[in-house]
C-alpha atoms as a PDB file:
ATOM      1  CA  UNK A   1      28.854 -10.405  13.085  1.00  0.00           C
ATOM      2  CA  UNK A   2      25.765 -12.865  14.646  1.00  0.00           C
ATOM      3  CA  UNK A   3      23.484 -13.510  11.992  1.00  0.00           C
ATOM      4  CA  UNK A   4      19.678 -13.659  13.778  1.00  0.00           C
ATOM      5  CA  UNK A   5      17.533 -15.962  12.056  1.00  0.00           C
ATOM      6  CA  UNK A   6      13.748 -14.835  12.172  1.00  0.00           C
ATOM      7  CA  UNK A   7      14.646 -11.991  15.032  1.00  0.00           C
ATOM      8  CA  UNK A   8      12.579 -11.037  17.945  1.00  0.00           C
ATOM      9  CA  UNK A   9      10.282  -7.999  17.411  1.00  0.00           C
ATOM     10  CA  UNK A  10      12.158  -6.716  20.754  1.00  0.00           C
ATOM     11  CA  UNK A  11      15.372  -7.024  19.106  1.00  0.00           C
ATOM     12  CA  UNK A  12      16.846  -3.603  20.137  1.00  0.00           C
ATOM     13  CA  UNK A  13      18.805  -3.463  16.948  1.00  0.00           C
ATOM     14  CA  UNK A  14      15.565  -4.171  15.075  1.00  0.00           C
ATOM     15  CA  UNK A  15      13.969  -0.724  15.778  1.00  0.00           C
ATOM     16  CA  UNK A  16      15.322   1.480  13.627  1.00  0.00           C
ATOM     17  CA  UNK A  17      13.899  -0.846  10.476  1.00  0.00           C
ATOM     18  CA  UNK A  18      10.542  -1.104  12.702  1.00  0.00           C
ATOM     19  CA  UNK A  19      10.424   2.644  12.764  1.00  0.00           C
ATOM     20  CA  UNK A  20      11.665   2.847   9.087  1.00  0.00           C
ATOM     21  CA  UNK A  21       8.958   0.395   8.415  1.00  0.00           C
ATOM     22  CA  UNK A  22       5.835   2.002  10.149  1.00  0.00           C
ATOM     23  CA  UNK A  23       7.248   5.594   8.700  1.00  0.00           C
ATOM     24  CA  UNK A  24       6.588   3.761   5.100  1.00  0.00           C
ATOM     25  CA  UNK A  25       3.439   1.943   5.819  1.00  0.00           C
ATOM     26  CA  UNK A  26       2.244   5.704   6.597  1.00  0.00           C
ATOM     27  CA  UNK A  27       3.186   7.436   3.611  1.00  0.00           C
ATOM     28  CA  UNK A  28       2.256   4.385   1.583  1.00  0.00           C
ATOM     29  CA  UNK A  29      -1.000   4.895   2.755  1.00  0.00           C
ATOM     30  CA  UNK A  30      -1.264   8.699   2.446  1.00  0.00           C
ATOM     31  CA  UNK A  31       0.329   8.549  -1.455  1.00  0.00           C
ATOM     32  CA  UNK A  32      -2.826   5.631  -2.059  1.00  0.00           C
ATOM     33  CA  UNK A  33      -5.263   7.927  -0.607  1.00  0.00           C
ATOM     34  CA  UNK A  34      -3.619  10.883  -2.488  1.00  0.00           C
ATOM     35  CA  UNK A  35      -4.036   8.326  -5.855  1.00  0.00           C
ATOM     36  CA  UNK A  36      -7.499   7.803  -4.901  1.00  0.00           C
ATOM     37  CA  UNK A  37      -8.614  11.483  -4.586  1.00  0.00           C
ATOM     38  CA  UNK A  38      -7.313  12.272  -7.787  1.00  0.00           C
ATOM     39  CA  UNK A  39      -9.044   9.461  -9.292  1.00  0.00           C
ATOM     40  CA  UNK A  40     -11.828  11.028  -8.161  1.00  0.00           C
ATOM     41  CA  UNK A  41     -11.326  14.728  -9.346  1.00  0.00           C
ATOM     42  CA  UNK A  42     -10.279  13.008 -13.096  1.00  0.00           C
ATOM     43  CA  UNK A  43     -13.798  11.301 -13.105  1.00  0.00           C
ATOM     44  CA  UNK A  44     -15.705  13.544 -11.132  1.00  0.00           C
ATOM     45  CA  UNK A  45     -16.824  10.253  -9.255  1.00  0.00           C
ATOM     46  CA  UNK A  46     -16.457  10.628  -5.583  1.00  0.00           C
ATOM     47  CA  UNK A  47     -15.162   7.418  -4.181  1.00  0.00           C
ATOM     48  CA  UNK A  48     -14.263   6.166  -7.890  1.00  0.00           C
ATOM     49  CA  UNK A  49     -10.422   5.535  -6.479  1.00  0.00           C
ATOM     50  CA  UNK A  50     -11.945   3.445  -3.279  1.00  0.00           C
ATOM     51  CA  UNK A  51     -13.852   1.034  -5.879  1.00  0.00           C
ATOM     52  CA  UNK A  52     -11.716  -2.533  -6.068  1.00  0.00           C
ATOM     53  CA  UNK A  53     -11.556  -2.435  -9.797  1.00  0.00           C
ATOM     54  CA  UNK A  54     -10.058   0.888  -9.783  1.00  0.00           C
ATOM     55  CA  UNK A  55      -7.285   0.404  -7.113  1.00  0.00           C
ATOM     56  CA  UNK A  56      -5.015  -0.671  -9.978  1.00  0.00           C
ATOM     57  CA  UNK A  57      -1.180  -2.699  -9.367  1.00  0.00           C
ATOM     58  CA  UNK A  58       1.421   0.448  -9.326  1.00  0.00           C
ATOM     59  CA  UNK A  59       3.287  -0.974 -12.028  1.00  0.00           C
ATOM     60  CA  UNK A  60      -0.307  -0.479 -14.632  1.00  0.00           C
ATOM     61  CA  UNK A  61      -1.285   2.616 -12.918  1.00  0.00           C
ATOM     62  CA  UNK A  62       0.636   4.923 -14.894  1.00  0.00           C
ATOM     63  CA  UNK A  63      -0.554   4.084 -17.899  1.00  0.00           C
ATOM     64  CA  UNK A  64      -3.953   3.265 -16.740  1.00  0.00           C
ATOM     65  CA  UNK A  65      -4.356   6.706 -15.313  1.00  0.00           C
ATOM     66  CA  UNK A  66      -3.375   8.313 -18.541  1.00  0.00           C
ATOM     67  CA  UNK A  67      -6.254   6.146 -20.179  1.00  0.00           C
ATOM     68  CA  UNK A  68      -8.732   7.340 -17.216  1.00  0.00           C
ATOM     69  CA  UNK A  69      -7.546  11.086 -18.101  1.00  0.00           C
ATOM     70  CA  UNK A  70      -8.209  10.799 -21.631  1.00  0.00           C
ATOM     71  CA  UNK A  71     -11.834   8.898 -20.828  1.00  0.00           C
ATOM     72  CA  UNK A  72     -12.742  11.568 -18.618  1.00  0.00           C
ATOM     73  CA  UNK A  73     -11.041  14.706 -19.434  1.00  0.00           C
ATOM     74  CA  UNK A  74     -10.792  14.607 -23.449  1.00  0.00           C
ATOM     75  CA  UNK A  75      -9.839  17.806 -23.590  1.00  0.00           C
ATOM     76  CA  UNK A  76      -6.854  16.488 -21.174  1.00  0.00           C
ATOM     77  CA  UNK A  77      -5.423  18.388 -18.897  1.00  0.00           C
ATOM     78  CA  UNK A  78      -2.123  20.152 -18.362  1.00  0.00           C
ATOM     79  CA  UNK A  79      -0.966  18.286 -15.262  1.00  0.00           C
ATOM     80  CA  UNK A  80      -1.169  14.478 -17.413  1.00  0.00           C
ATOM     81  CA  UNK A  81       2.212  14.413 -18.015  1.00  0.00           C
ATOM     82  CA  UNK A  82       3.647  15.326 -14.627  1.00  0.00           C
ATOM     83  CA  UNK A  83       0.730  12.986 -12.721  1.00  0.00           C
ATOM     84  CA  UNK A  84       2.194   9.558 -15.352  1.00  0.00           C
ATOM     85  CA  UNK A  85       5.569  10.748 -14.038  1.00  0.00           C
ATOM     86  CA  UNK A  86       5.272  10.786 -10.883  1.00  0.00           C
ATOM     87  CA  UNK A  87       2.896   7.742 -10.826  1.00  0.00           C
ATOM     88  CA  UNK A  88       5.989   5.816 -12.643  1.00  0.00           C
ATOM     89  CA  UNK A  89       8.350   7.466 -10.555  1.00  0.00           C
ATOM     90  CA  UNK A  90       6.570   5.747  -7.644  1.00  0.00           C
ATOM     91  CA  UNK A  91       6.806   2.062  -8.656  1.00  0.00           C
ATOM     92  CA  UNK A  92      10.074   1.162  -6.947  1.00  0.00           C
ATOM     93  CA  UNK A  93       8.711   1.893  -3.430  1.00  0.00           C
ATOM     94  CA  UNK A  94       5.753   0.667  -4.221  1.00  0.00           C
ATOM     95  CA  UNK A  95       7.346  -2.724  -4.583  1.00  0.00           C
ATOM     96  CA  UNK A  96       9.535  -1.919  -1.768  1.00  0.00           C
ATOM     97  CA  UNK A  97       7.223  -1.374   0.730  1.00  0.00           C
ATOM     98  CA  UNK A  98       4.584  -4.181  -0.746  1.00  0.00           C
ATOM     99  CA  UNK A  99       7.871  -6.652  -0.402  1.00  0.00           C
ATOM    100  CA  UNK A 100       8.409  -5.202   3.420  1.00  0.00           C
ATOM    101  CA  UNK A 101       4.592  -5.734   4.267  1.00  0.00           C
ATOM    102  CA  UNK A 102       4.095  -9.402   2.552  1.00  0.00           C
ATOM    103  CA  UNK A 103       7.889 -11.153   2.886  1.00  0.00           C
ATOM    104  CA  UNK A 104       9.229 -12.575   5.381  1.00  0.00           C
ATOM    105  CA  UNK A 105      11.960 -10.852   7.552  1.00  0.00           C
ATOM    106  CA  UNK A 106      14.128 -13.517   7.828  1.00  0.00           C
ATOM    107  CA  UNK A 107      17.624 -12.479   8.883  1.00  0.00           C
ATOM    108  CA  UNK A 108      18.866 -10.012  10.541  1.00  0.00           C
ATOM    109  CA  UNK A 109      22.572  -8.886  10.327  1.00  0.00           C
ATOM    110  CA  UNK A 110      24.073  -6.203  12.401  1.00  0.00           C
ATOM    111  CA  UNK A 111      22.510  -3.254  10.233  1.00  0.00           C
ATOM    112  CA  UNK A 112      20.841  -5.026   7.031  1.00  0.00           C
ATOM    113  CA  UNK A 113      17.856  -7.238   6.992  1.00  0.00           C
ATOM    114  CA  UNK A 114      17.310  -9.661   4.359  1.00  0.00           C
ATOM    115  CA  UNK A 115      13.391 -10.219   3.316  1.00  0.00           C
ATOM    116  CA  UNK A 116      12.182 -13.100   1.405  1.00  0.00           C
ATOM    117  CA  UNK A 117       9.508 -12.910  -1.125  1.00  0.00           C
ATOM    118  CA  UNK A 118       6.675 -15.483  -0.735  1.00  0.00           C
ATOM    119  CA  UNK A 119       6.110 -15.020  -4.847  1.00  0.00           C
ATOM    120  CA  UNK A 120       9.089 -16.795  -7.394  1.00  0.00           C
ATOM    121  CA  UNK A 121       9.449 -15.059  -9.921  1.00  0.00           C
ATOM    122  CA  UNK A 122      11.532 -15.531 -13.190  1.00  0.00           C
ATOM    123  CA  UNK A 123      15.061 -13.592 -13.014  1.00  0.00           C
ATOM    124  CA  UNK A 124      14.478 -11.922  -9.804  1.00  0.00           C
ATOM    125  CA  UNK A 125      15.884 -13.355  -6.678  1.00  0.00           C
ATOM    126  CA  UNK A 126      13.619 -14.041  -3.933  1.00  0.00           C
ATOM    127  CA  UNK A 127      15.697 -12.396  -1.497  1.00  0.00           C
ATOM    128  CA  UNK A 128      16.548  -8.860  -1.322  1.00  0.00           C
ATOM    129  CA  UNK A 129      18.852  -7.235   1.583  1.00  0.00           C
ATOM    130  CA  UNK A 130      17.806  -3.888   3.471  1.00  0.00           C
ATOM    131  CA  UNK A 131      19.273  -1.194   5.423  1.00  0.00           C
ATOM    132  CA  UNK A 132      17.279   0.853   7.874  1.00  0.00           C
ATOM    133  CA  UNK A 133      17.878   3.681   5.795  1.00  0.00           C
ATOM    134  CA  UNK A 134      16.534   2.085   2.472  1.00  0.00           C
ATOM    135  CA  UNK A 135      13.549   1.776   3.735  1.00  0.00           C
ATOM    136  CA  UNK A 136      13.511   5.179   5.585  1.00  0.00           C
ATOM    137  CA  UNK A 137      14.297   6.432   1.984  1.00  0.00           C
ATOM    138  CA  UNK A 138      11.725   5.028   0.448  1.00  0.00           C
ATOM    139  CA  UNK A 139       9.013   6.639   2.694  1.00  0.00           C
ATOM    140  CA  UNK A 140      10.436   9.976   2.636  1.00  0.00           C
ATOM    141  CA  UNK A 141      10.672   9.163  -1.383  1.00  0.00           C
ATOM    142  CA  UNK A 142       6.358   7.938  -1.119  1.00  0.00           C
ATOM    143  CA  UNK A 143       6.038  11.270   0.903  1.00  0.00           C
ATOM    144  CA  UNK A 144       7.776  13.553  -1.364  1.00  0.00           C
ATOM    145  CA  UNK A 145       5.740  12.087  -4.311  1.00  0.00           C
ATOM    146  CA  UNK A 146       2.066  12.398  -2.314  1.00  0.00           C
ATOM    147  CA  UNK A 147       2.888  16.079  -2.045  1.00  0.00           C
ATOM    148  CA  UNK A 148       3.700  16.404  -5.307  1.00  0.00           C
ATOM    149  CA  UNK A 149       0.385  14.831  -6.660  1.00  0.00           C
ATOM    150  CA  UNK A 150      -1.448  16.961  -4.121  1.00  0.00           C
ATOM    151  CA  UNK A 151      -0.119  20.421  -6.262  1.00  0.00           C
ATOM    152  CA  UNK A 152      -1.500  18.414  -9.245  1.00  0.00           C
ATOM    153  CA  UNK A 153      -4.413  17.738  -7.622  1.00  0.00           C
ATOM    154  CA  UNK A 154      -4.771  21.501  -6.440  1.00  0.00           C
ATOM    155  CA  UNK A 155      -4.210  22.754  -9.582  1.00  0.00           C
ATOM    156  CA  UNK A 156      -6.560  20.866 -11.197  1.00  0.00           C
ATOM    157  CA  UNK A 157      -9.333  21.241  -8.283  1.00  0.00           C
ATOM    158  CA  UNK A 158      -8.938  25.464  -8.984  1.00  0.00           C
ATOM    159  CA  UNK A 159      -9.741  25.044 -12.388  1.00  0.00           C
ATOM    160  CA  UNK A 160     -13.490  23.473 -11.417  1.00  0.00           C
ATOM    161  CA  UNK A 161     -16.596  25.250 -11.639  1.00  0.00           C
ATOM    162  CA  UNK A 162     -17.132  26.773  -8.088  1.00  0.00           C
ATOM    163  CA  UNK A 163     -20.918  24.929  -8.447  1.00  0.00           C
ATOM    164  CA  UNK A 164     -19.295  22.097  -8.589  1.00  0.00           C
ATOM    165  CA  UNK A 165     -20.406  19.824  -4.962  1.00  0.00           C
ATOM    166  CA  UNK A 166     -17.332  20.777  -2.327  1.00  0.00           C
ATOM    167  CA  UNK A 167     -17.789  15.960  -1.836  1.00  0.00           C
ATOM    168  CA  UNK A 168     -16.571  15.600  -5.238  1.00  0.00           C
ATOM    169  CA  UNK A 169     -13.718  18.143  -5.271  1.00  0.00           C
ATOM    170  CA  UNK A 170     -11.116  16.887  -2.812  1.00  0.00           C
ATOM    171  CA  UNK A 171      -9.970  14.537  -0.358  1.00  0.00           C
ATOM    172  CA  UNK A 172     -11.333  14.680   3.098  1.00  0.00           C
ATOM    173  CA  UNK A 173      -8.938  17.064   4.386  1.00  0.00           C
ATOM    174  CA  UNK A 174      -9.627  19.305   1.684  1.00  0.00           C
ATOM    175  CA  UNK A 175     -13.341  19.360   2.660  1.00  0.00           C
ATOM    176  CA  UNK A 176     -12.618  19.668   6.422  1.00  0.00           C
ATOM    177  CA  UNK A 177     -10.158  22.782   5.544  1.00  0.00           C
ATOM    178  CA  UNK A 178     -12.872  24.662   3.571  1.00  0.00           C
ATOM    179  CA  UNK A 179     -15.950  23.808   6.116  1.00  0.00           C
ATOM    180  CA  UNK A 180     -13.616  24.969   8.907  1.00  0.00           C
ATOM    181  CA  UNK A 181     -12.894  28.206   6.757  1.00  0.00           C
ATOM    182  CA  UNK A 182     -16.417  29.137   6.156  1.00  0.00           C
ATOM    183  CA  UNK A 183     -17.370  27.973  10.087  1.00  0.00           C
ATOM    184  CA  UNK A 184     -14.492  31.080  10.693  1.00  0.00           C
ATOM    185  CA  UNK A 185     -15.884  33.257   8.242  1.00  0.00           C
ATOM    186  CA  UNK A 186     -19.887  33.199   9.979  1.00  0.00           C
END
């Protein structure tokens, strides 16, 4: 097997970890947004998620939401468990994809790449070794967990007072889908 050292973008044999990598860079982004919007249905805050000191490490956002749930909600809610869960459950590709974006892809054999972390840190090797399909794991993994936190989210969002200002009920896409609905509706 050739060993390429720093490959070519081009590299045909590169693209299915450049595919697996934009596929993750997507659903990292949708699961942050997804964080974000609940952040802001906790608080009832819209944009609290967006602000810089709430856009928390994912290893402390577990148990920092929990502490923003019983802030805002003392009463809790029934979803708390399942949202710390699923927050913890997304750590791994988390760090996954924040290695992917930030290390350097280094070396490239036949079907694994090896990235190199810019960060040494003690009892963890710098260099960790990839398949395509790791990564393309992780983003279906980022995926599966946004679309659990949107059912949380739901569920939480048709428990608030129908007074409530549609801007600080939902994400975007949750606005668009119920101005569309009562554009239909006239």
């Amino acid at each position: 097997m050739t060993s390429h050292y720093f490959p070519d973008a081009d590299e045909p044999a590169l693209q299915p970890f450049t595919q697996s990598f934009v596929r993750l860079m997507f659903a990292h982004a949708a699961f942050e947004r997804r964080v974000s919007d609940l952040m802001g249905i906790i608080t009832d805050v819209t944009g609290f998620g967006e602000r810089p000191e709430n856009q928390w490490k994912a290893d402390a956002r577990p148990r920092r939401m929990k502490k923003l749930i019983n802030k805002y909600r003392p009463d809790g809610l029934p979803e708390t468990d399942r949202i710390v869960a699923c927050l913890k459950r997304s750590v791994p590709f988390c760090h996954t994809r924040n290695l992917l974006a930030h290390g350097s892809w280094w070396e490239f054999v036949a079907d694994a790449i090896t990235v190199r972390s810019g960060i040494a840190r003690k009892g963890k090797d710098q260099h960790q070794v990839f398949a395509w399909a790791d990564i393309q794991c992780a983003a279906m993994s980022l995926d599966e967990l946004e679309v659990e936190l949107s059912k949380l989210q739901s569920a939480i969002e048709a428990r608030l007072p129908s007074d409530r200002p549609i801007a600080a009920r939902g994400s975007v896409r949750a606005h668009w889908f119920r101005l569309t609905a009562v554009i239909r509706r006239q």
